[in-house]
PDB file of N, CA and C in Angstrom:
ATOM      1  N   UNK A   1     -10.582   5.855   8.894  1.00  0.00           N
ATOM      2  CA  UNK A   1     -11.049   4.500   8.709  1.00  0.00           C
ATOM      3  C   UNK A   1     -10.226   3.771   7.655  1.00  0.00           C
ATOM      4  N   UNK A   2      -9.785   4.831   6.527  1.00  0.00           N
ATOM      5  CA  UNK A   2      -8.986   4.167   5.424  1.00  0.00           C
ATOM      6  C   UNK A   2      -7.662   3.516   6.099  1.00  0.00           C
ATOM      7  N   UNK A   3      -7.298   4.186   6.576  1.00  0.00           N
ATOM      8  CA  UNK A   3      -5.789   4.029   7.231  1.00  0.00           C
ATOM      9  C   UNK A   3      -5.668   2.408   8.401  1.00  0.00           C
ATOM     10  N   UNK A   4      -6.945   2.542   8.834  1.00  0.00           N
ATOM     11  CA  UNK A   4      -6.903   1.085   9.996  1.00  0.00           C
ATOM     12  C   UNK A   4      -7.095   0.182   9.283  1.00  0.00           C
ATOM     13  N   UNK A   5      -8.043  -0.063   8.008  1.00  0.00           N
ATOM     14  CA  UNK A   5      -8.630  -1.332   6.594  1.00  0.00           C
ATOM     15  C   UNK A   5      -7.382  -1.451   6.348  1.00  0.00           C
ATOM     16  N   UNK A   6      -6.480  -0.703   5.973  1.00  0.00           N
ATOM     17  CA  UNK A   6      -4.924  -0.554   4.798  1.00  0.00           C
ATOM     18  C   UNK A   6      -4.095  -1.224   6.077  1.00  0.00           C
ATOM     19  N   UNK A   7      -4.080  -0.887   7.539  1.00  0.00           N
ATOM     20  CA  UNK A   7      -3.280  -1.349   8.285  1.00  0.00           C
ATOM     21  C   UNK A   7      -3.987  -3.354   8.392  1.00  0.00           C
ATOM     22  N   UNK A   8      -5.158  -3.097   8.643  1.00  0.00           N
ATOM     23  CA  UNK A   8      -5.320  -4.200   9.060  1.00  0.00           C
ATOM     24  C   UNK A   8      -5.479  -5.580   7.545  1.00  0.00           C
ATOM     25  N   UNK A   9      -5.309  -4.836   6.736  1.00  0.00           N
ATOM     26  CA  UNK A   9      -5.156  -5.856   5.284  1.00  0.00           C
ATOM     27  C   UNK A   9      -3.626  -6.328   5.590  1.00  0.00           C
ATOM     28  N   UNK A  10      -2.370  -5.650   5.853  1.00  0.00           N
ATOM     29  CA  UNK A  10      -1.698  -5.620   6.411  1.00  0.00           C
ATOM     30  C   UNK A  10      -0.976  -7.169   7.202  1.00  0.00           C
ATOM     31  N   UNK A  11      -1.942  -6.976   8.130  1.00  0.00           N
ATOM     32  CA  UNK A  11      -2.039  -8.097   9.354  1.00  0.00           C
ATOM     33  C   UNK A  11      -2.725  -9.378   9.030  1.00  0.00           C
ATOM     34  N   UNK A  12      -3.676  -9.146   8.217  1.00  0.00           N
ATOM     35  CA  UNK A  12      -4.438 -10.521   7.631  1.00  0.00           C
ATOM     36  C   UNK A  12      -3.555 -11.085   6.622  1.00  0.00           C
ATOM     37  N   UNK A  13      -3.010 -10.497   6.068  1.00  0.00           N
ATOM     38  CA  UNK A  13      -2.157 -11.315   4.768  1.00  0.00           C
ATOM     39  C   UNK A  13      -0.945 -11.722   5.566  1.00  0.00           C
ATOM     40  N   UNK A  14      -0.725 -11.673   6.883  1.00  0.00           N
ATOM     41  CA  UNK A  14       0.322 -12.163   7.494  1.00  0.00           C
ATOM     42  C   UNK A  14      -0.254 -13.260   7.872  1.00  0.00           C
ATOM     43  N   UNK A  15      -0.931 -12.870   8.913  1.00  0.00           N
ATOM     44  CA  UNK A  15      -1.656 -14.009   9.443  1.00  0.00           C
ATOM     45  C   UNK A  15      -2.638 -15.005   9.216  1.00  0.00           C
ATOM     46  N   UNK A  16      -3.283 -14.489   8.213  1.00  0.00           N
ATOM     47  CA  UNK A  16      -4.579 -15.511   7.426  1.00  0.00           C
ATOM     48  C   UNK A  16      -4.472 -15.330   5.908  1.00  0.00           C
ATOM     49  N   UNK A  17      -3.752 -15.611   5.260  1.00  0.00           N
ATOM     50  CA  UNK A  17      -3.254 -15.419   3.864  1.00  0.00           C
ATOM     51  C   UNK A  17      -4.754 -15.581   3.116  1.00  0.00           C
ATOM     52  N   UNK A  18      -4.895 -17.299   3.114  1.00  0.00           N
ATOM     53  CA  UNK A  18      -6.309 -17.261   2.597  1.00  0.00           C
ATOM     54  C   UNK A  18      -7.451 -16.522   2.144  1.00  0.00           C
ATOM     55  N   UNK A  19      -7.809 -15.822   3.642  1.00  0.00           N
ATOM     56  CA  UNK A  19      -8.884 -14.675   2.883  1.00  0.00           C
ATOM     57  C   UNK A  19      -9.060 -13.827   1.668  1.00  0.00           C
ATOM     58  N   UNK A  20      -7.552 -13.654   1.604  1.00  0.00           N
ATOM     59  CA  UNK A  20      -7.438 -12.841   0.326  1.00  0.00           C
ATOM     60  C   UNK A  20      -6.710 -13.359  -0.812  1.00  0.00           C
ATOM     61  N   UNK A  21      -6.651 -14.805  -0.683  1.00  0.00           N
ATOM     62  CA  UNK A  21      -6.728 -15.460  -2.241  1.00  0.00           C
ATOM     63  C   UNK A  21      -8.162 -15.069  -3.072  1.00  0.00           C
ATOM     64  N   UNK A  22      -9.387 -14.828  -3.371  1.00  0.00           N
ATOM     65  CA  UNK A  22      -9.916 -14.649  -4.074  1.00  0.00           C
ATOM     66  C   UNK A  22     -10.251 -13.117  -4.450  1.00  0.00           C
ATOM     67  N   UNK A  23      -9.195 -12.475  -3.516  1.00  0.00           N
ATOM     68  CA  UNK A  23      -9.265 -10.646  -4.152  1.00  0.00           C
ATOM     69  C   UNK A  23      -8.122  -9.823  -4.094  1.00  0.00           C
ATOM     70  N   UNK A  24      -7.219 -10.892  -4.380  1.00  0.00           N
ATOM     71  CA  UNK A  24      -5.279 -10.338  -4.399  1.00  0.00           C
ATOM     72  C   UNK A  24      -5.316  -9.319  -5.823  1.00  0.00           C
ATOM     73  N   UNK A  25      -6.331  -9.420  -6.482  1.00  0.00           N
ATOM     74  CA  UNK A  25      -6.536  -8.102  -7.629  1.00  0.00           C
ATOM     75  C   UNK A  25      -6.850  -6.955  -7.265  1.00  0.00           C
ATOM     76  N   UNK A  26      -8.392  -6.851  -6.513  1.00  0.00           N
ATOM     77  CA  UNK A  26      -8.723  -6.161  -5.969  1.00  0.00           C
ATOM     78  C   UNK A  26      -7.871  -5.130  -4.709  1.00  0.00           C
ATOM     79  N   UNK A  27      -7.808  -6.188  -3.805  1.00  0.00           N
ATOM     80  CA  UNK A  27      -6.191  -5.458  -2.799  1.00  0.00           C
ATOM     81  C   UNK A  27      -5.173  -4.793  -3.315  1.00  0.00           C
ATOM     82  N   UNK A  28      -4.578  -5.120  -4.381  1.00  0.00           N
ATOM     83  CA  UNK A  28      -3.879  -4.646  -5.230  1.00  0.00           C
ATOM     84  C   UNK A  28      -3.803  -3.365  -5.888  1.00  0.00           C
ATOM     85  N   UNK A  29      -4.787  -3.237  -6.046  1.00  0.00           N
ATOM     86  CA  UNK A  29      -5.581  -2.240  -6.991  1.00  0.00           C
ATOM     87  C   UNK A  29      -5.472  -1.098  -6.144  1.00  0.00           C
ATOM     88  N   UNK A  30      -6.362  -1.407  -5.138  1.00  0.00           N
ATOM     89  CA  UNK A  30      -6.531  -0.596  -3.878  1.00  0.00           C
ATOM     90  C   UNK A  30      -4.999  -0.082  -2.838  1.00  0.00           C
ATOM     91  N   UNK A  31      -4.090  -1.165  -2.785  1.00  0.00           N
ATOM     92  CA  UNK A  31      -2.932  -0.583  -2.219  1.00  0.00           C
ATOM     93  C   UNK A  31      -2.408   0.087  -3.147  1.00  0.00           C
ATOM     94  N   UNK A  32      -2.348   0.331  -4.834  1.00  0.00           N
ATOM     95  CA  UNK A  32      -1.660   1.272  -5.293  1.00  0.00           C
ATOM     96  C   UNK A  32      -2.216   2.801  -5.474  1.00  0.00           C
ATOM     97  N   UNK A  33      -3.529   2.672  -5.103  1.00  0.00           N
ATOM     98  CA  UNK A  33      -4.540   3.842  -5.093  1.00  0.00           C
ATOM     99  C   UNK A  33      -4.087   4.747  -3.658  1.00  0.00           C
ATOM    100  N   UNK A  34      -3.588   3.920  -3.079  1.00  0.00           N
ATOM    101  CA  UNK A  34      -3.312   4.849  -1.430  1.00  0.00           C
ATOM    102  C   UNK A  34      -1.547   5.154  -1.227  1.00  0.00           C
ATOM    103  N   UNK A  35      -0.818   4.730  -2.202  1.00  0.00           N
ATOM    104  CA  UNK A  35       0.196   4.987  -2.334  1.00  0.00           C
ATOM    105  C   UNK A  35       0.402   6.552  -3.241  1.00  0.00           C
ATOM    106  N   UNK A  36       0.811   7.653  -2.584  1.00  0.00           N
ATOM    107  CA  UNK A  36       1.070   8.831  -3.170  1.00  0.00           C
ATOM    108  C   UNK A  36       0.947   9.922  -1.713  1.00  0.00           C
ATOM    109  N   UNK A  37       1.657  10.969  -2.281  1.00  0.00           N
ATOM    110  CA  UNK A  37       2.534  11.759  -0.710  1.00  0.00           C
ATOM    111  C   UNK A  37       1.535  13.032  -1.148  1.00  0.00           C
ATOM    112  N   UNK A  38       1.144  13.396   0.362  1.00  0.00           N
ATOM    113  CA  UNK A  38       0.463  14.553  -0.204  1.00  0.00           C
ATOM    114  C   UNK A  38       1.505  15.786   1.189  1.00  0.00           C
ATOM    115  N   UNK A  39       1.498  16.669   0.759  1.00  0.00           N
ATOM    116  CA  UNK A  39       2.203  17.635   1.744  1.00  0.00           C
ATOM    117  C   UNK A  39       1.400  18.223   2.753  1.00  0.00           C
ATOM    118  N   UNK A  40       2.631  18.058   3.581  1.00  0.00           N
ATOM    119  CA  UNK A  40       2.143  18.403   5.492  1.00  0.00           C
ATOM    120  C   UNK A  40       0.826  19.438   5.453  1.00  0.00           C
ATOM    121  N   UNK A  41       1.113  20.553   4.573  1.00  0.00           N
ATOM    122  CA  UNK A  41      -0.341  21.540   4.772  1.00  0.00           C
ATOM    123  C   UNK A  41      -1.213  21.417   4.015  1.00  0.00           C
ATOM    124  N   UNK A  42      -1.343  20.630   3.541  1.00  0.00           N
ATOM    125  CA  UNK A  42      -2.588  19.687   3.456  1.00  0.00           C
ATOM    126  C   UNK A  42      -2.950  18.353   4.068  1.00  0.00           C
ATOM    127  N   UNK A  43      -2.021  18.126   4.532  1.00  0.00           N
ATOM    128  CA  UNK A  43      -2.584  16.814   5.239  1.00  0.00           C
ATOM    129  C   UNK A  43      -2.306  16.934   6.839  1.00  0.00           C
ATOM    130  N   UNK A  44      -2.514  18.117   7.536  1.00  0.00           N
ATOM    131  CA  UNK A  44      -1.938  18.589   8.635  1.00  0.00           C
ATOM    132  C   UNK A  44      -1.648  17.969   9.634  1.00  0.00           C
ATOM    133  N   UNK A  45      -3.206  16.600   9.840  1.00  0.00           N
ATOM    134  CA  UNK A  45      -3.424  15.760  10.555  1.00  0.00           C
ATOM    135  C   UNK A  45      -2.692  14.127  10.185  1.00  0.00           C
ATOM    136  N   UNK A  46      -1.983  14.498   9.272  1.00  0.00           N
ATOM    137  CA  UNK A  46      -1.185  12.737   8.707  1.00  0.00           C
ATOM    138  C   UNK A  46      -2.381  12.087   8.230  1.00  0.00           C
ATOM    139  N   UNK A  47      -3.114  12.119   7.834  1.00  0.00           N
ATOM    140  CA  UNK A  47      -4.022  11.022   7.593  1.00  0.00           C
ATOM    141  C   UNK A  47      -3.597  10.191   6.210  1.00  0.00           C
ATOM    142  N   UNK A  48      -3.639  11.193   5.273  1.00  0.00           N
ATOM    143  CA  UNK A  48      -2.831  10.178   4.191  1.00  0.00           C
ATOM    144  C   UNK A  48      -1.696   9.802   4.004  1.00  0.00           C
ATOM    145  N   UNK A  49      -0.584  10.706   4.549  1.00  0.00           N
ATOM    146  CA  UNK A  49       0.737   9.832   5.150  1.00  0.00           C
ATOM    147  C   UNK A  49       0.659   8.755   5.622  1.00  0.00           C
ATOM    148  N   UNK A  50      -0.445   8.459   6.598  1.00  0.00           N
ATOM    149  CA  UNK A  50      -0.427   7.889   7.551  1.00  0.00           C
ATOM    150  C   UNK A  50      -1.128   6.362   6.488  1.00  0.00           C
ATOM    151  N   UNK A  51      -2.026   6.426   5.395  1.00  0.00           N
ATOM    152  CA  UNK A  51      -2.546   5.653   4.289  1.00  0.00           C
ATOM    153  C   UNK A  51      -1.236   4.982   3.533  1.00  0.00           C
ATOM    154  N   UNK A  52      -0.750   6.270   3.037  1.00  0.00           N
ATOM    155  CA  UNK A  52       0.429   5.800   2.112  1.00  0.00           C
ATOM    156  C   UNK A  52       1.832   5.030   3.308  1.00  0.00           C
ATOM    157  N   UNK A  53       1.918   4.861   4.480  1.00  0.00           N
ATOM    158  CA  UNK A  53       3.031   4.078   4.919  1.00  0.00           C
ATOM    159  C   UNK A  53       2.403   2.650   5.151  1.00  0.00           C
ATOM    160  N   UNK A  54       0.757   2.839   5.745  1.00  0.00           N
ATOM    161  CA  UNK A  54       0.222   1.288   5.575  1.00  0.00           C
ATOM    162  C   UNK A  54      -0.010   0.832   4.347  1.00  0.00           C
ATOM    163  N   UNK A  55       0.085   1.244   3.176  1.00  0.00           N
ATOM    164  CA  UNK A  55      -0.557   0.895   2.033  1.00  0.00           C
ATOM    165  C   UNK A  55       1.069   0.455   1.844  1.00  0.00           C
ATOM    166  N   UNK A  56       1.809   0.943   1.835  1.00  0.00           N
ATOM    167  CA  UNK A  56       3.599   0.208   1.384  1.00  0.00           C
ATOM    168  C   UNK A  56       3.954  -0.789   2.343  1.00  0.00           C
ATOM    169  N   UNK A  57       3.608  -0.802   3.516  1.00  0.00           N
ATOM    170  CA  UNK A  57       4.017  -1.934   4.525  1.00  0.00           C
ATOM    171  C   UNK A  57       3.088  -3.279   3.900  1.00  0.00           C
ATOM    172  N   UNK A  58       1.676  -2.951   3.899  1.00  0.00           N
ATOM    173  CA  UNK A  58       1.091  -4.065   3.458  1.00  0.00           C
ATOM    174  C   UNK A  58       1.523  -4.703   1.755  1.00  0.00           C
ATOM    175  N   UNK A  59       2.054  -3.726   0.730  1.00  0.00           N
ATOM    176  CA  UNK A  59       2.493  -4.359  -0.210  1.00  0.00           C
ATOM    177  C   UNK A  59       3.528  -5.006  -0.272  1.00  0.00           C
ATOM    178  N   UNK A  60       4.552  -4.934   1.274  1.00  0.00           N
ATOM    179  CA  UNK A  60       5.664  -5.564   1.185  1.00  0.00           C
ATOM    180  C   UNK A  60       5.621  -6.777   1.939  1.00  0.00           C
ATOM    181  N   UNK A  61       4.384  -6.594   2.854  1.00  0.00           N
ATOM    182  CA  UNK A  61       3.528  -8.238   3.379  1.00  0.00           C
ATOM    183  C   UNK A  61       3.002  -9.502   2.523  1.00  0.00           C
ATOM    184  N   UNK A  62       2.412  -8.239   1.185  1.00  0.00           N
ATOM    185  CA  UNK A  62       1.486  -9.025   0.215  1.00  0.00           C
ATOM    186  C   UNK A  62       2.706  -9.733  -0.443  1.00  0.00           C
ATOM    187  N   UNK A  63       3.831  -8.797  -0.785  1.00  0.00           N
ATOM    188  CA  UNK A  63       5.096  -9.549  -1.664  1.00  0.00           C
ATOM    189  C   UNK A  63       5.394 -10.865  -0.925  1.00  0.00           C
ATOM    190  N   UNK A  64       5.770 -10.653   0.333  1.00  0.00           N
ATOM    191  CA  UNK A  64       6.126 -11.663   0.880  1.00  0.00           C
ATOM    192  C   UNK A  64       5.704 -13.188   0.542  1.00  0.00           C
ATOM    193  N   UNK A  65       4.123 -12.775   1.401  1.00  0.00           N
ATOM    194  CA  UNK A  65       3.352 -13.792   1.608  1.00  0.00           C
ATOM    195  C   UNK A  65       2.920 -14.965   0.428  1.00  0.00           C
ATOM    196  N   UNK A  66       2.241 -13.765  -0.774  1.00  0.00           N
ATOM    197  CA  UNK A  66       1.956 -14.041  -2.140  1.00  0.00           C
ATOM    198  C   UNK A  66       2.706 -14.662  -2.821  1.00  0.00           C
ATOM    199  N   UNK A  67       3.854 -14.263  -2.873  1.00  0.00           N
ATOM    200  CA  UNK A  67       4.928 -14.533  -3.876  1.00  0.00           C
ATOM    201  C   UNK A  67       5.006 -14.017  -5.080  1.00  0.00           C
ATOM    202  N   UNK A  68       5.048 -15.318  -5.938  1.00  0.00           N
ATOM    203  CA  UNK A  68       4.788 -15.460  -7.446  1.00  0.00           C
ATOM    204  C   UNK A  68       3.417 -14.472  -7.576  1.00  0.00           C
ATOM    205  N   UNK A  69       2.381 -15.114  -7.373  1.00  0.00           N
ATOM    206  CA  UNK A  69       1.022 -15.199  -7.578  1.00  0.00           C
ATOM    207  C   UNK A  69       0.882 -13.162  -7.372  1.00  0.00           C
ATOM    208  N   UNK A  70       1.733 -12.153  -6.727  1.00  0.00           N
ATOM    209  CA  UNK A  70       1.773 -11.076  -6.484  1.00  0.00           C
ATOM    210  C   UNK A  70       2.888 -10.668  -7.330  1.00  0.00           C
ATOM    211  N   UNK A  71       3.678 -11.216  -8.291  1.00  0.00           N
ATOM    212  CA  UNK A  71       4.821 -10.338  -8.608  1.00  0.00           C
ATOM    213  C   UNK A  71       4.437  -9.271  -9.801  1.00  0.00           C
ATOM    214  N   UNK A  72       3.293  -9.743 -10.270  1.00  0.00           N
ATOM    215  CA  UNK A  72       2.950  -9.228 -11.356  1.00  0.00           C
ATOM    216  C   UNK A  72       2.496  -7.792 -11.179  1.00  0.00           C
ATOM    217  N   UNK A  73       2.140  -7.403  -9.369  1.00  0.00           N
ATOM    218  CA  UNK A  73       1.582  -5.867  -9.393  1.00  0.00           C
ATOM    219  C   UNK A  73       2.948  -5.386  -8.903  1.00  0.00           C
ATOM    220  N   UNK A  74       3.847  -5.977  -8.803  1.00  0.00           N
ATOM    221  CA  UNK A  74       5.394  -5.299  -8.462  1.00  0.00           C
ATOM    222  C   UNK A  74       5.803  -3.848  -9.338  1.00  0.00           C
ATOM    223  N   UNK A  75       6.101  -4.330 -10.672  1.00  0.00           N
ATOM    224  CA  UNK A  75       6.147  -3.154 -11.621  1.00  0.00           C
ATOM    225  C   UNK A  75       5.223  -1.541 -10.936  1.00  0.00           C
ATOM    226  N   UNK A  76       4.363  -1.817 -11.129  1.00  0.00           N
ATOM    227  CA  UNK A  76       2.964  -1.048 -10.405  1.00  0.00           C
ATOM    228  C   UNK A  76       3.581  -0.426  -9.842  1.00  0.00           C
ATOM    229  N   UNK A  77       3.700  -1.070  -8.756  1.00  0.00           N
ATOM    230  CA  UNK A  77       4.011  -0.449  -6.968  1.00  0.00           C
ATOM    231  C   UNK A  77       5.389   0.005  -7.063  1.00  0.00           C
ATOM    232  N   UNK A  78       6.167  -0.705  -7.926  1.00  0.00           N
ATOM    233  CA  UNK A  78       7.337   0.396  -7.780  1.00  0.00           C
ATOM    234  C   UNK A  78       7.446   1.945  -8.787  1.00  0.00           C
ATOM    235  N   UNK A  79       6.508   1.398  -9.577  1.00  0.00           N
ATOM    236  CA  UNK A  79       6.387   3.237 -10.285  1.00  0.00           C
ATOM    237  C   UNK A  79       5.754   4.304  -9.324  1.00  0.00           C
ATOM    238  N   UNK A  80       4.642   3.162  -9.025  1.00  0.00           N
ATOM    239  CA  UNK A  80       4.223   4.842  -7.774  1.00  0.00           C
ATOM    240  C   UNK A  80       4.780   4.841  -6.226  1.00  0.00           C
ATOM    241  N   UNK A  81       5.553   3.829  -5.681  1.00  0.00           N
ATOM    242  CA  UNK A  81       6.722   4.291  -4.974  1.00  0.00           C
ATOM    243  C   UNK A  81       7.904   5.419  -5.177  1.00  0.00           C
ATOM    244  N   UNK A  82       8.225   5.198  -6.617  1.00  0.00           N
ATOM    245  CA  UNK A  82       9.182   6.049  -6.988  1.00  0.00           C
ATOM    246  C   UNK A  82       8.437   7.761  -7.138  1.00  0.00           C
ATOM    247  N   UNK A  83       7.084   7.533  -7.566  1.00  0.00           N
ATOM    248  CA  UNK A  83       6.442   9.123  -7.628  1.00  0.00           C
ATOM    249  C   UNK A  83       6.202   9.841  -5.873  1.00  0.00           C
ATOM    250  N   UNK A  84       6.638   8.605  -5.239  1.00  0.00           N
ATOM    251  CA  UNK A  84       5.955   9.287  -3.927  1.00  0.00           C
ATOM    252  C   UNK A  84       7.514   9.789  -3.233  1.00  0.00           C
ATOM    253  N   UNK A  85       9.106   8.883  -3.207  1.00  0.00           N
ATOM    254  CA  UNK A  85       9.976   9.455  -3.799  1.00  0.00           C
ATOM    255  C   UNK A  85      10.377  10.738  -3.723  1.00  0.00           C
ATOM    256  N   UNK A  86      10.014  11.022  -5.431  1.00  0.00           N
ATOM    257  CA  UNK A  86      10.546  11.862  -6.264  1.00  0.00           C
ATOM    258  C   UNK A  86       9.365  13.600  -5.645  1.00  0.00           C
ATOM    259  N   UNK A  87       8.215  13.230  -5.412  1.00  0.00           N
ATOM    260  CA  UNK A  87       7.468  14.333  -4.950  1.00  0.00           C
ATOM    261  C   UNK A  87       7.622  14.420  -3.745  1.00  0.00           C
ATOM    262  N   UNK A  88       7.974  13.699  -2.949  1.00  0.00           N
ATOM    263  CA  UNK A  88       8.684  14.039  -1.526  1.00  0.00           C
ATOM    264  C   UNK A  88       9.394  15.362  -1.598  1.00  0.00           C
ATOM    265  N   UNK A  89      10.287  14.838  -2.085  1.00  0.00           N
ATOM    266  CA  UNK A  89      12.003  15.923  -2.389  1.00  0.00           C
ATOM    267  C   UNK A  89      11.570  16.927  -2.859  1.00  0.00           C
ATOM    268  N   UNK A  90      10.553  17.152  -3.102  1.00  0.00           N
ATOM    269  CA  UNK A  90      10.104  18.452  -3.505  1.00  0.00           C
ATOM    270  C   UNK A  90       9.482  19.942  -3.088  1.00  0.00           C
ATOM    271  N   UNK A  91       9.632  19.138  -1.789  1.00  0.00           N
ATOM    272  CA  UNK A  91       8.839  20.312  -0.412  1.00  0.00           C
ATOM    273  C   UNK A  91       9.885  20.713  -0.191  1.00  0.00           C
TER     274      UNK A  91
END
């Protein structure tokens, strides 16, 4: 269920920006919480792979769309991009 909300936040900030002018904090918050790699034997079924590629697609929607008004969780998202990265390479 996490994975279709993260996809479909996604699609709304493309297409209906609005809605989420009054919780671009909140979204925020929440796309950096689903960003992090967990390994294949534990996640056998992709499910949080499958979290963490919608949770980065939609932060690069939110960049888009947002702009300015989003640059400020940039920093953020690129530290735990880089942890997801760096713990990749590690399997």
């Amino acid at each position: 269920m996490k994975q279709i909300a993260l996809s479909s936040a996604h699609q709304v900030a493309k297409c209906c920006p609005a809605l989420f002018n009054n919780y671009l904090e909140k979204v925020a918050e929440a796309l950096i919480k689903n960003l992090f790699y967990t390994p294949q034997e534990i996640d056998s079924q992709g499910i949080y792979m499958g979290c963490c590629n919608n949770a980065s697609a939609a932060v690069g929607e939110f960049a888009i769309v947002y702009g300015e008004q989003f640059q400020k969780y940039i920093p953020d998202f690129a530290q735990k991009i880089c942890e997801v990265f760096t713990s990749a390479t590690k399997v």
